[in-house]
N, C-alpha and C. Protein backbone atom coordinates (compact mmCIF):
# COMPACT_ATOMS: atom_id res chain seq x y z
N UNK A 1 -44.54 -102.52 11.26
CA UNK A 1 -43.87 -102.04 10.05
C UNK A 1 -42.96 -100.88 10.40
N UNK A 2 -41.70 -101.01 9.92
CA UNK A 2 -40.89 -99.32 9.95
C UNK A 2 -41.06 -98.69 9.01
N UNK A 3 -40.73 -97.26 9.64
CA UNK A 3 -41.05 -96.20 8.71
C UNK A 3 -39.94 -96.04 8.48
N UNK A 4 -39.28 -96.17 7.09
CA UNK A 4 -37.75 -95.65 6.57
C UNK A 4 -37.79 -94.58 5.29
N UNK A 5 -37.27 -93.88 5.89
CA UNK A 5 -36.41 -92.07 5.40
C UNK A 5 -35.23 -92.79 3.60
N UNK A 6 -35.80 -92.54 2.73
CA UNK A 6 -34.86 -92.71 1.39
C UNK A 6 -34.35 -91.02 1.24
N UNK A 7 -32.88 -91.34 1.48
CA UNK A 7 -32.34 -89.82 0.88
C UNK A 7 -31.39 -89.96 0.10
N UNK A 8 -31.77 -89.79 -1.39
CA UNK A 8 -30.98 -90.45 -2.12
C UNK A 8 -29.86 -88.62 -2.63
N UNK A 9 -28.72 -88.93 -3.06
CA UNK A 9 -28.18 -88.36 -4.09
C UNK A 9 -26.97 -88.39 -4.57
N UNK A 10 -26.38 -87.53 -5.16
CA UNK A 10 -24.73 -87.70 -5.77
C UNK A 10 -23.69 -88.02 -4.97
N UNK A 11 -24.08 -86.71 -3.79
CA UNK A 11 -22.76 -86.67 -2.85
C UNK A 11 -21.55 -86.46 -3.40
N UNK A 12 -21.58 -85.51 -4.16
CA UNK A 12 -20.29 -85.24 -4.92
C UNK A 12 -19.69 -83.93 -4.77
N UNK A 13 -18.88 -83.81 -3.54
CA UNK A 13 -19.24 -84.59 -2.17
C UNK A 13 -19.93 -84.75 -1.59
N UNK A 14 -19.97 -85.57 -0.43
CA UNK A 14 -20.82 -85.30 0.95
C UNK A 14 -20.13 -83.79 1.52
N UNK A 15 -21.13 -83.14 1.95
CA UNK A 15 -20.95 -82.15 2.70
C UNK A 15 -21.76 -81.76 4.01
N UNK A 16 -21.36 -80.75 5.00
CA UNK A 16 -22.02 -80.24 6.33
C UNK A 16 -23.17 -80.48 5.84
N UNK A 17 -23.58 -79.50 4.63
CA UNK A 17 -25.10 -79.73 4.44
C UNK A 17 -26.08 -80.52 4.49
N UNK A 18 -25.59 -81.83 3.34
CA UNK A 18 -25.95 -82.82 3.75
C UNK A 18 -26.22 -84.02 5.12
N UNK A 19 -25.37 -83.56 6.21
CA UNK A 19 -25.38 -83.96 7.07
C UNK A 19 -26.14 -83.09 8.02
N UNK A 20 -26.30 -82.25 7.75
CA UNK A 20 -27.93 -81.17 8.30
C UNK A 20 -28.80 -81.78 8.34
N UNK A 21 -29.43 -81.89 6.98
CA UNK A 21 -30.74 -82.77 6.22
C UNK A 21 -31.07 -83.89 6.74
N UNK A 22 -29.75 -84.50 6.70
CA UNK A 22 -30.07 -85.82 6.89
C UNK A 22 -30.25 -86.14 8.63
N UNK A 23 -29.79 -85.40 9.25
CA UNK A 23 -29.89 -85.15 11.23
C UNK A 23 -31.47 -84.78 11.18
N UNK A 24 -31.56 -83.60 10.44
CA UNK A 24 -32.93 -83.30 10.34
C UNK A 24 -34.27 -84.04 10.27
N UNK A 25 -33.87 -85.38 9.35
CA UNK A 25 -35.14 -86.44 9.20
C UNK A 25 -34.78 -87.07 10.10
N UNK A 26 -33.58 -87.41 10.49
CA UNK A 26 -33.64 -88.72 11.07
C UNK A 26 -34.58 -88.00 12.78
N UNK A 27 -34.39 -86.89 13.18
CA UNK A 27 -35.21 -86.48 14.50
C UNK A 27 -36.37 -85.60 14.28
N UNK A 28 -37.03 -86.34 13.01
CA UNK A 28 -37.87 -85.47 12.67
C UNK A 28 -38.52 -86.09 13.72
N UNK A 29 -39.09 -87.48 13.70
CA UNK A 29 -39.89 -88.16 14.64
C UNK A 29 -41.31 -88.76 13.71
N UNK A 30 -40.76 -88.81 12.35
CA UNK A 30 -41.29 -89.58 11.20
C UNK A 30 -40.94 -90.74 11.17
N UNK A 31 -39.77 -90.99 11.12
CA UNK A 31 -39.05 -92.43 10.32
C UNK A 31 -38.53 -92.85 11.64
N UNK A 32 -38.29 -94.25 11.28
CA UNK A 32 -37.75 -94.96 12.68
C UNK A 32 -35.92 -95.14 11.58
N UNK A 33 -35.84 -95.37 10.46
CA UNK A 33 -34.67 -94.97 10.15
C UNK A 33 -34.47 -94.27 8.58
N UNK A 34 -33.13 -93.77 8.50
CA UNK A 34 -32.87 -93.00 7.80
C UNK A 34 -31.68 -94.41 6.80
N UNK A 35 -32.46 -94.48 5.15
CA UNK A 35 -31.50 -95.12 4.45
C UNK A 35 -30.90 -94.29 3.28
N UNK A 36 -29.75 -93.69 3.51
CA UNK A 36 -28.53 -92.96 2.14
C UNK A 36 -28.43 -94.08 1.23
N UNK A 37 -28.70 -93.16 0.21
CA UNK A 37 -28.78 -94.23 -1.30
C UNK A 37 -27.88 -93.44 -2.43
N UNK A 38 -27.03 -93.99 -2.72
CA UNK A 38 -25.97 -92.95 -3.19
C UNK A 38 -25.97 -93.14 -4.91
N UNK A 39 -26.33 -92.33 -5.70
CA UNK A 39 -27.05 -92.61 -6.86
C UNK A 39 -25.33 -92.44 -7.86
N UNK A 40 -25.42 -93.34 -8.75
CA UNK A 40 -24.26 -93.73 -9.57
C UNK A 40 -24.67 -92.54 -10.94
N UNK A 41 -25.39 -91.98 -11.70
CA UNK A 41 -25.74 -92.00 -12.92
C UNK A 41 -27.04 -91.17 -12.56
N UNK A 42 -27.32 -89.91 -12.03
CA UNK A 42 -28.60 -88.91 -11.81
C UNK A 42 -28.86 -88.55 -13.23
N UNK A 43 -29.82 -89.13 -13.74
CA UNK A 43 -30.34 -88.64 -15.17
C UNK A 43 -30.43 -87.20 -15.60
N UNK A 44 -30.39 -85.81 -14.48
CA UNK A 44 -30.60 -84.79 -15.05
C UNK A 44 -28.85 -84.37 -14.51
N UNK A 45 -28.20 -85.04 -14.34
CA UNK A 45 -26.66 -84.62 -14.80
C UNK A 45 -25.40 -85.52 -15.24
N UNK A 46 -26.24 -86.28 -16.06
CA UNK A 46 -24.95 -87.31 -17.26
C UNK A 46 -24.11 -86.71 -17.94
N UNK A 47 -24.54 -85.55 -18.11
CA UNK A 47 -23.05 -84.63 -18.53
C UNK A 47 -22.03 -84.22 -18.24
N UNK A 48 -22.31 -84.71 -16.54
CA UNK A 48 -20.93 -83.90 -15.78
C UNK A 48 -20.29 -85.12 -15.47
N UNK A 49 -19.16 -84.93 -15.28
CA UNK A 49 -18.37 -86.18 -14.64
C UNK A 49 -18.26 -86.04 -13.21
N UNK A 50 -17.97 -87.08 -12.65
CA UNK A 50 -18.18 -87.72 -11.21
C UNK A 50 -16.64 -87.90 -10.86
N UNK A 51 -16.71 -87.68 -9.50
CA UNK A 51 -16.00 -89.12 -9.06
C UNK A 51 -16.51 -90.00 -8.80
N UNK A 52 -15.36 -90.76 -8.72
CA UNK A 52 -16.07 -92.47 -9.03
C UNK A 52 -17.18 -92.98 -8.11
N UNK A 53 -17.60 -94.37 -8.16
CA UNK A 53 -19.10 -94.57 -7.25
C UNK A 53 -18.01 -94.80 -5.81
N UNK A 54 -17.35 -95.86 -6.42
CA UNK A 54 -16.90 -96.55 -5.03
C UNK A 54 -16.01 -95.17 -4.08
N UNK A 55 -15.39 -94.31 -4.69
CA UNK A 55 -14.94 -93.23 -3.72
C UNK A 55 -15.68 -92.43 -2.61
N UNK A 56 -17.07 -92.04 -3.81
CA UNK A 56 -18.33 -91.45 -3.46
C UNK A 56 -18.88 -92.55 -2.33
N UNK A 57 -18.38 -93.33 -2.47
CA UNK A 57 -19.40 -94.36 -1.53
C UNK A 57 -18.44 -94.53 -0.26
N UNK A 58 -17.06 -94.29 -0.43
CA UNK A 58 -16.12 -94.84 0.91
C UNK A 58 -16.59 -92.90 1.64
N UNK A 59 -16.51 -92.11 0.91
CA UNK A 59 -16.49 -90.65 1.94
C UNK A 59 -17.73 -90.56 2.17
N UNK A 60 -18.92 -91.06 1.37
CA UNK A 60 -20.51 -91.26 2.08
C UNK A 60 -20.45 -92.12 4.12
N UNK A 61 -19.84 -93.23 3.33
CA UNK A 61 -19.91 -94.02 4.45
C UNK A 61 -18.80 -93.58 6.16
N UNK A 62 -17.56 -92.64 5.66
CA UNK A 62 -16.87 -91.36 6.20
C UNK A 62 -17.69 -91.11 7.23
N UNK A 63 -19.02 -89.72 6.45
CA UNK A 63 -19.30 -89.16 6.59
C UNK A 63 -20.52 -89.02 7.87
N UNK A 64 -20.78 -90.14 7.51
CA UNK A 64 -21.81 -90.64 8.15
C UNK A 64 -21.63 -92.08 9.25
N UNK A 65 -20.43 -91.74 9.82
CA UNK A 65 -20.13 -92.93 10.07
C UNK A 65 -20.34 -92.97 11.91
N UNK A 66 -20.81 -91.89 12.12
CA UNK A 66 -21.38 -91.87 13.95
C UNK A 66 -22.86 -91.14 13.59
N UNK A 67 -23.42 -91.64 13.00
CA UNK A 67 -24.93 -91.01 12.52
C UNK A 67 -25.67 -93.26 12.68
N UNK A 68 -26.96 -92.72 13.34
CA UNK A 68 -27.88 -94.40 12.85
C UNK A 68 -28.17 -94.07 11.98
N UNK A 69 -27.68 -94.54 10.98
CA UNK A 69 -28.69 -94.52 9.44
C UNK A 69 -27.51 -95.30 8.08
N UNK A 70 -28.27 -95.84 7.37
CA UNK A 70 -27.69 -97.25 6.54
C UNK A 70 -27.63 -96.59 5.79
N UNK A 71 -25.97 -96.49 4.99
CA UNK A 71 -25.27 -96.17 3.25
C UNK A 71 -25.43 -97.71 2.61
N UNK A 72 -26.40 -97.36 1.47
CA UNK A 72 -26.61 -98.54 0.34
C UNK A 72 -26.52 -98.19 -0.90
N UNK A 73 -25.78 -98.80 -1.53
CA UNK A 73 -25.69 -98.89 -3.20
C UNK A 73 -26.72 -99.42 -3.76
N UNK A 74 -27.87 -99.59 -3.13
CA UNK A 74 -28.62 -100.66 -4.17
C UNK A 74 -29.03 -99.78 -5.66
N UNK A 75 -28.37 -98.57 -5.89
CA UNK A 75 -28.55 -98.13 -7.27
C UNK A 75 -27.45 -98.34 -8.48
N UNK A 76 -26.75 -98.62 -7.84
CA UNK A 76 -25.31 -99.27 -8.67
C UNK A 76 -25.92 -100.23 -9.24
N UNK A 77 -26.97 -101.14 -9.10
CA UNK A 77 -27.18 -102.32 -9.86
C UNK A 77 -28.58 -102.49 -10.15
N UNK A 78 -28.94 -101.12 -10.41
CA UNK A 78 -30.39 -101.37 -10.98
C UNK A 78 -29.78 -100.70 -12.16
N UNK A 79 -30.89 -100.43 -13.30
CA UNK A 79 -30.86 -99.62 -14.82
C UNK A 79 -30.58 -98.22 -14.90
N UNK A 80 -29.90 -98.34 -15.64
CA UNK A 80 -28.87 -97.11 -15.94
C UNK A 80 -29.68 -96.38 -17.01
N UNK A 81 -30.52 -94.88 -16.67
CA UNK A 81 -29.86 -94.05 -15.72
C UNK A 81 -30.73 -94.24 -14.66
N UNK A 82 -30.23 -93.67 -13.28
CA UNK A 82 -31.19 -93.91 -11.69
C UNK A 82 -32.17 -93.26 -11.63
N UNK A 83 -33.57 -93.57 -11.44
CA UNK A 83 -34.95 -92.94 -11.44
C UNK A 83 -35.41 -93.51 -9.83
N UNK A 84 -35.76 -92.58 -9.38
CA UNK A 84 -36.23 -93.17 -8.33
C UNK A 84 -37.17 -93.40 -7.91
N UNK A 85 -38.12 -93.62 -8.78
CA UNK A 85 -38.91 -94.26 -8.21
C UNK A 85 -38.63 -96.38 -8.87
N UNK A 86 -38.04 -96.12 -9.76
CA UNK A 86 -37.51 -97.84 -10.17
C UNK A 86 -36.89 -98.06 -8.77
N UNK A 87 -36.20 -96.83 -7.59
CA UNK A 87 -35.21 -97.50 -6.61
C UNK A 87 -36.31 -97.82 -5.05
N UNK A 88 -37.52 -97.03 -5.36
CA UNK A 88 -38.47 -97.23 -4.35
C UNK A 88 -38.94 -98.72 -5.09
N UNK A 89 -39.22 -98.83 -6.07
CA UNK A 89 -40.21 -99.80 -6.31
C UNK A 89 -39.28 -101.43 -5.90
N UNK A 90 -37.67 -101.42 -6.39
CA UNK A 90 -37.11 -102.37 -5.84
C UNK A 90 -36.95 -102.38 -4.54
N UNK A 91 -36.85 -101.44 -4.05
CA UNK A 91 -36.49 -101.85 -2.37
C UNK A 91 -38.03 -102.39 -1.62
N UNK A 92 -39.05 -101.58 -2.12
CA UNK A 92 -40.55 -102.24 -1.65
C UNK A 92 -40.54 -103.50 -1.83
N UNK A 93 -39.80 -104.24 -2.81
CA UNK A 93 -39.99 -105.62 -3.37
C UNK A 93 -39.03 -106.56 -2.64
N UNK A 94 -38.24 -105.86 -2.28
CA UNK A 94 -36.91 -106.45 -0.77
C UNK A 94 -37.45 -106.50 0.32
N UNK A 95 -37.93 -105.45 0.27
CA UNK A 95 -38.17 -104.88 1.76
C UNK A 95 -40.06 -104.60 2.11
N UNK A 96 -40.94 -105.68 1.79
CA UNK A 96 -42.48 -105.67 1.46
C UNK A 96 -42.58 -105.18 3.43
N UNK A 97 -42.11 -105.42 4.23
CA UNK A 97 -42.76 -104.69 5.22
C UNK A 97 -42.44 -103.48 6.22
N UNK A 98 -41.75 -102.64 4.81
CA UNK A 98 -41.04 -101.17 5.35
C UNK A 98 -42.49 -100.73 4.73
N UNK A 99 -42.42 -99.30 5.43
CA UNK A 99 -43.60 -97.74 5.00
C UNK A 99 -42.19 -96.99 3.92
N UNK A 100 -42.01 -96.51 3.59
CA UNK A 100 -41.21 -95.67 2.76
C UNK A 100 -41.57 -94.14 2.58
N UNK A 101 -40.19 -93.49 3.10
CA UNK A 101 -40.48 -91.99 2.97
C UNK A 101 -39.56 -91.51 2.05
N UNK A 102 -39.90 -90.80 0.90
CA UNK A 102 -38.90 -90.17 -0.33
C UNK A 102 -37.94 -88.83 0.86
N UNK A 103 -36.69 -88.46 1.18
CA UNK A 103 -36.59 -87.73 1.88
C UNK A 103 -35.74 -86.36 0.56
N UNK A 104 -36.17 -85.43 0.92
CA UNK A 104 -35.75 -84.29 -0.24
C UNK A 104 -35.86 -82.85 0.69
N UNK A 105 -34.79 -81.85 -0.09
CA UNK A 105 -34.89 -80.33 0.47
C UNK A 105 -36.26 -79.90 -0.46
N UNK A 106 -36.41 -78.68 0.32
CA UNK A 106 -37.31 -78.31 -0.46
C UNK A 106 -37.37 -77.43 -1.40
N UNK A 107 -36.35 -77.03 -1.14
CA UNK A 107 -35.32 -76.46 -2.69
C UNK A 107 -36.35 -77.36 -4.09
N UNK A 108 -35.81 -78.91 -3.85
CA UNK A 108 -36.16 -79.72 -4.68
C UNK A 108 -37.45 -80.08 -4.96
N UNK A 109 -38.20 -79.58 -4.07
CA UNK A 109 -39.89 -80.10 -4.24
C UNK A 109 -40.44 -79.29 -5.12
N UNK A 110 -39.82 -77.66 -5.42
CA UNK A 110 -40.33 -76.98 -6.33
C UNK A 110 -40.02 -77.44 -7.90
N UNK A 111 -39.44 -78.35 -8.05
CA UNK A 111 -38.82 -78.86 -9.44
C UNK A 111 -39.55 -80.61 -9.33
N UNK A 112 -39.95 -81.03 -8.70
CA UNK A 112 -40.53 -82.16 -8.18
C UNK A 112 -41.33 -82.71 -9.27
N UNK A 113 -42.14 -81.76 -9.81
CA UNK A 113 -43.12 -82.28 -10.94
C UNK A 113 -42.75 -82.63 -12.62
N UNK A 114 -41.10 -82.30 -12.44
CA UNK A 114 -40.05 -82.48 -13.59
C UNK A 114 -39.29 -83.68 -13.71
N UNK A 115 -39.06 -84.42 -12.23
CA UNK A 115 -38.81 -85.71 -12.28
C UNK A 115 -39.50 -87.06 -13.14
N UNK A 116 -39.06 -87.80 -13.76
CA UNK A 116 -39.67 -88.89 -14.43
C UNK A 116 -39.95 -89.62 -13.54
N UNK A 117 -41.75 -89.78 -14.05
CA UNK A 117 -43.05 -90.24 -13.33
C UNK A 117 -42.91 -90.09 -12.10
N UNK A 118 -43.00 -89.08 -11.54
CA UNK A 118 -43.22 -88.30 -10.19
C UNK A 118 -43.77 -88.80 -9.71
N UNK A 119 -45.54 -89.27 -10.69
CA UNK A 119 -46.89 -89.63 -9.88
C UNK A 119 -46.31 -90.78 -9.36
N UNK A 120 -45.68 -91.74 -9.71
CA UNK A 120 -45.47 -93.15 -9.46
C UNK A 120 -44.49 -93.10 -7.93
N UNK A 121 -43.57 -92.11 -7.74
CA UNK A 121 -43.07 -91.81 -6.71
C UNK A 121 -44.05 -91.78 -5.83
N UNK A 122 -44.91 -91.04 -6.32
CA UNK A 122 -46.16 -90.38 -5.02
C UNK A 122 -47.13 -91.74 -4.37
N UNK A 123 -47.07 -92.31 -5.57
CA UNK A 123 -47.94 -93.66 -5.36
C UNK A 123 -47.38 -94.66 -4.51
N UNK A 124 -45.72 -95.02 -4.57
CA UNK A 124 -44.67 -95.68 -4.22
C UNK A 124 -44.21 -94.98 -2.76
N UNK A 125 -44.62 -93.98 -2.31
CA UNK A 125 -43.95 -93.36 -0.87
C UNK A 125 -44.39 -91.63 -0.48
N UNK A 126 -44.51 -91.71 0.20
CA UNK A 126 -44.76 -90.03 0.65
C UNK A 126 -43.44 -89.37 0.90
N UNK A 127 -43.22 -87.85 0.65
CA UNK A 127 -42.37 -87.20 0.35
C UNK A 127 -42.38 -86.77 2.11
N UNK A 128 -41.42 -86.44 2.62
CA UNK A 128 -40.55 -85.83 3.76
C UNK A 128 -39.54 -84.70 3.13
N UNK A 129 -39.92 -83.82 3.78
CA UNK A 129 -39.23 -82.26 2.70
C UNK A 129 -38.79 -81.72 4.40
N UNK A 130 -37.62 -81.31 4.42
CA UNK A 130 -36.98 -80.71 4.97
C UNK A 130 -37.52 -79.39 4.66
N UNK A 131 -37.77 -78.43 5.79
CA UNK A 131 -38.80 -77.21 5.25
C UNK A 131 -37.50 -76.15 5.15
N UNK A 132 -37.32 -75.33 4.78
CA UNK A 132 -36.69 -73.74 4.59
C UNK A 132 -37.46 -72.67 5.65
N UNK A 133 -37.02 -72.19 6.64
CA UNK A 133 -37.45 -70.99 6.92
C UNK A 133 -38.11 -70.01 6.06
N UNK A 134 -39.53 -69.49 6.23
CA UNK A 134 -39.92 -68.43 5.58
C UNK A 134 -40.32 -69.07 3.94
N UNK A 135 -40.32 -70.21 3.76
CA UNK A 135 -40.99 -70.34 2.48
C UNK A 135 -42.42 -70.62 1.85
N UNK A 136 -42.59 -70.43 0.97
CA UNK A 136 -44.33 -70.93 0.78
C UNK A 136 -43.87 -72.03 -0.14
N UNK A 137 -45.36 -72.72 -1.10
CA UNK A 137 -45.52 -73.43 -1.94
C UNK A 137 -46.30 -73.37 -2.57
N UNK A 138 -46.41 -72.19 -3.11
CA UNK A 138 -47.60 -71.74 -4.00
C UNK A 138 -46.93 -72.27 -5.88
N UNK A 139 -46.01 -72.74 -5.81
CA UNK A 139 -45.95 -73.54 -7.58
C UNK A 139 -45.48 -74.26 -7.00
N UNK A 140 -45.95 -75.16 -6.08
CA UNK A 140 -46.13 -76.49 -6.00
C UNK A 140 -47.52 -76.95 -5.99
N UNK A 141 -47.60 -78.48 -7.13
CA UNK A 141 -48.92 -78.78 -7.60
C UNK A 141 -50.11 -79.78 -6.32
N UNK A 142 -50.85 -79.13 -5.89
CA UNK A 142 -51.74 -79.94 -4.97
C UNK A 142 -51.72 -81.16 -4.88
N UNK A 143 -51.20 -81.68 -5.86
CA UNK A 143 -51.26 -83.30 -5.57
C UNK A 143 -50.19 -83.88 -5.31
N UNK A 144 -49.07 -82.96 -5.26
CA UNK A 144 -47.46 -83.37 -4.69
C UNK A 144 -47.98 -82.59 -3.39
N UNK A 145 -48.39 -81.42 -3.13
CA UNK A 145 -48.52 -80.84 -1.38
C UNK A 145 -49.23 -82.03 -0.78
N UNK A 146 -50.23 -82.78 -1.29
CA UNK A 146 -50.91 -83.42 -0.34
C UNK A 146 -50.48 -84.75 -0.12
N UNK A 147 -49.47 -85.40 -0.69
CA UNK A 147 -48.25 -86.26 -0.03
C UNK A 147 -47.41 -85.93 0.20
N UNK A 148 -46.98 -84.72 1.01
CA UNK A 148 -45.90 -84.09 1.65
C UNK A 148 -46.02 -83.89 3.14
N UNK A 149 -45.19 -84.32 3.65
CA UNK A 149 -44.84 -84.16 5.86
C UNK A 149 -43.56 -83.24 5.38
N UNK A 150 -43.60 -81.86 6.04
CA UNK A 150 -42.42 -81.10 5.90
C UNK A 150 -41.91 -81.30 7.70
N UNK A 151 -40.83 -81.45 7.44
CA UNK A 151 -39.99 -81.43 9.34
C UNK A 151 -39.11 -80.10 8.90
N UNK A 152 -38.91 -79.77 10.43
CA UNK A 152 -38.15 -78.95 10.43
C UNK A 152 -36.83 -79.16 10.12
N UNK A 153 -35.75 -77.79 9.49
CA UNK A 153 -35.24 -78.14 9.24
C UNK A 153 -34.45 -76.45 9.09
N UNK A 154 -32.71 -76.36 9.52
CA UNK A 154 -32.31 -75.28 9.44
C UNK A 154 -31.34 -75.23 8.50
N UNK A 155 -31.31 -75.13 7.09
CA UNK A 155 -30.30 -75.10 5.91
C UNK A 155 -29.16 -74.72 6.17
N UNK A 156 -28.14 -75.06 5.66
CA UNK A 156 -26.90 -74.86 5.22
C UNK A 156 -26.50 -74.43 4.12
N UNK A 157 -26.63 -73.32 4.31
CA UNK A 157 -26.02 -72.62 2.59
C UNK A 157 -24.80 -72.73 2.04
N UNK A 158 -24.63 -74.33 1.82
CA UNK A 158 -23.45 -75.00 0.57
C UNK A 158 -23.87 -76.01 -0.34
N UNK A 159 -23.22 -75.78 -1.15
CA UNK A 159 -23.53 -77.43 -1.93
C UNK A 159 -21.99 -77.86 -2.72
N UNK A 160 -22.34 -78.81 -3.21
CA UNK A 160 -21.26 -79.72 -4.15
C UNK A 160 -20.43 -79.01 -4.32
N UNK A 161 -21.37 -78.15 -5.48
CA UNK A 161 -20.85 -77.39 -6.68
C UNK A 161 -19.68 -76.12 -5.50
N UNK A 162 -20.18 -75.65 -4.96
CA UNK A 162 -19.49 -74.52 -4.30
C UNK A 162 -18.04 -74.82 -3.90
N UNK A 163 -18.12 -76.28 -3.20
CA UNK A 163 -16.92 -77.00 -2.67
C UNK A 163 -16.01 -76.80 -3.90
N UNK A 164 -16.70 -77.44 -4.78
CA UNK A 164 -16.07 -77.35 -6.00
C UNK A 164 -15.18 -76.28 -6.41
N UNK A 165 -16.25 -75.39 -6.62
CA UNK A 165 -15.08 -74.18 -6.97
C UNK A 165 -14.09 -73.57 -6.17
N UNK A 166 -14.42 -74.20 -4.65
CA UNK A 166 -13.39 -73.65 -3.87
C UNK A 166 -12.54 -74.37 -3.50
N UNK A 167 -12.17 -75.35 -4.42
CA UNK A 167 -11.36 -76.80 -4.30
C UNK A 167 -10.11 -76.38 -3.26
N UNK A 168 -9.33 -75.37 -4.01
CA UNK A 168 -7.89 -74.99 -3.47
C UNK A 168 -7.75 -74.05 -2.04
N UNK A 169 -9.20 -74.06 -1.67
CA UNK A 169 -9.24 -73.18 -0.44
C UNK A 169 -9.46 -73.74 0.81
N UNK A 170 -8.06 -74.29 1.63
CA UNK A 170 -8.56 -75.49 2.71
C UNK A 170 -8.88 -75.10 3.72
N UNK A 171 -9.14 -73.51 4.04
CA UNK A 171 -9.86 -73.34 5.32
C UNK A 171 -11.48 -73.06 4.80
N UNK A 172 -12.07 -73.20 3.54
CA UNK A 172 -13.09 -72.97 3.43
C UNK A 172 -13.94 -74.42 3.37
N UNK A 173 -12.91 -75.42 2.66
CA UNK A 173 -12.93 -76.72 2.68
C UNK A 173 -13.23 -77.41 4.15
N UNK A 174 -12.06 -77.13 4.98
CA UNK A 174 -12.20 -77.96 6.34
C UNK A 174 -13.63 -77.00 7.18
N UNK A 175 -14.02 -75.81 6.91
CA UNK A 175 -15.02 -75.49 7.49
C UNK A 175 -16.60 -76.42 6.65
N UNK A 176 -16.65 -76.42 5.87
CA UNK A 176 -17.95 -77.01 4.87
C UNK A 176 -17.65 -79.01 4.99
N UNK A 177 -16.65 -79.68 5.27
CA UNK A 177 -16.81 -80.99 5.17
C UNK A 177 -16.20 -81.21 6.16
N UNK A 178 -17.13 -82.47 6.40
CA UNK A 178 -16.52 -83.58 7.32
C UNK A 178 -15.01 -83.77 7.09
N UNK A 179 -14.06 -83.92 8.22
CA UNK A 179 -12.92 -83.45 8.55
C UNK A 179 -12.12 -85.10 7.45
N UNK A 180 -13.15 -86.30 8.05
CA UNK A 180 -13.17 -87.44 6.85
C UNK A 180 -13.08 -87.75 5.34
N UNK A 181 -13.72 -86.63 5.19
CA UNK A 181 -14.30 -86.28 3.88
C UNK A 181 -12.85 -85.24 3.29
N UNK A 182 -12.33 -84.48 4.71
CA UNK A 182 -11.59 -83.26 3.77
C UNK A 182 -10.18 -84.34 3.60
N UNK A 183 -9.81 -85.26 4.23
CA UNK A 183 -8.84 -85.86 4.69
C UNK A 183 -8.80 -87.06 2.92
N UNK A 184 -9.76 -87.71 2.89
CA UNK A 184 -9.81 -88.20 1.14
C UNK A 184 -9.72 -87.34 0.11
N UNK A 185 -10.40 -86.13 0.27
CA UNK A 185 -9.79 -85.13 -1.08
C UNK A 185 -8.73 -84.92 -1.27
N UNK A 186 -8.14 -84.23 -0.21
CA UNK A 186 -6.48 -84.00 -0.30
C UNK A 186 -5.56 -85.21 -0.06
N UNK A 187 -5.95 -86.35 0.27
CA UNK A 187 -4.90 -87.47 -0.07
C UNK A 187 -5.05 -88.11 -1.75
N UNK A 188 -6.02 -87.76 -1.99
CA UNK A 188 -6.68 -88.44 -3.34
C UNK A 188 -6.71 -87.25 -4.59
N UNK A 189 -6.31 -86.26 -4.40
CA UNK A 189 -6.42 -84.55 -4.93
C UNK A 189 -7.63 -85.04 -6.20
N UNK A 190 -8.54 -84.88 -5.12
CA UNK A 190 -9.87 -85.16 -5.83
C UNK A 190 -10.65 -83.57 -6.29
N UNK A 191 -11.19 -83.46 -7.49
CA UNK A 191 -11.25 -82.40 -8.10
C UNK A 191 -10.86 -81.26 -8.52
N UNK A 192 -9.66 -81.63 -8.47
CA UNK A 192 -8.74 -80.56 -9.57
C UNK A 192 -8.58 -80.99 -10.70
């Protein structure tokens, strides 16, 4: 059986960071591979607008494109909005002789117990948490710590949102993204 790494999210954009994380599991020496699942419709941000899937999905696939590890949509065509554990439970049903690892920062594990039906996640795959230097988990609930493997892991202090606001700043830009990634924004003048 393989052990496969689910790291699902917006990617809006992909950024360095993300490509931290995701280096990070794939040599954790957990998973034999790492599958990017690029979520169309994240239920705790339907309010914001996106760029589109298929864009999100050509600078995913960019981004990651000298990395082993498989970019799949299979959330584009499940039920709207994306829960993931509906995206563990279909791929178990594709894929009956993978192990499945939920892969997440651990930023995110402290909010973990806010996700819809968490338990069913827990039941459906064990969590792989990219650890933070220097952190504890003392409001995290014992029964999410005890399906958790933390790997190491050395953060990148950026996200989406930051890119975002620094849309018009291209040496802050070409330092934070894949050179792929900076090369579709500014041909596409994506988020302004």
């Amino acid at each position: 059986m393989k052990k496969i790494g689910l790291f699902g999210g917006t990617f809006d954009p992909v950024h360095i960071g993300h490509i931290e994380i995701a280096d990070s599991f794939i040599n954790s020496g957990c998973i034999d591979e790492l599958w990017i699942l690029l979520t169309p419709f994240p239920p705790h941000k339907l309010e914001k607008k996106h760029v589109s899937y298929d864009t999100r999905f050509q600078m995913l696939k960019l981004a990651f494109k000298e990395f082993d590890c498989k970019i799949l949509s299979v959330e584009k065509d499940l039920p709207k909005p994306s829960y993931t554990y509906r995206t563990i439970q279909a791929l178990k049903k594709d894929h009956p002789d993978n192990i499945f690892y939920f892969c997440l920062g651990e930023d995110s594990l402290s909010k973990f117990h806010t996700w819809k039906h968490y338990e069913k996640i827990l039941e459906e795959a064990e969590l792989l948490v990219a650890k933070r230097p220097n952190s504890d988990h003392k409001s995290v609930d014992e029964i999410i710590l005890s399906k958790t493997i933390f790997v190491d892991h050395h953060p990148i202090d950026i996200s989406s949102s930051t890119i975002k606001e620094n849309i018009n700043d291209k040496e802050f830009l070409k330092s934070n993204l894949p050179n792929s990634v900076y090369s579709v924004i500014e041909k596409e003048n994506l988020y302004r």
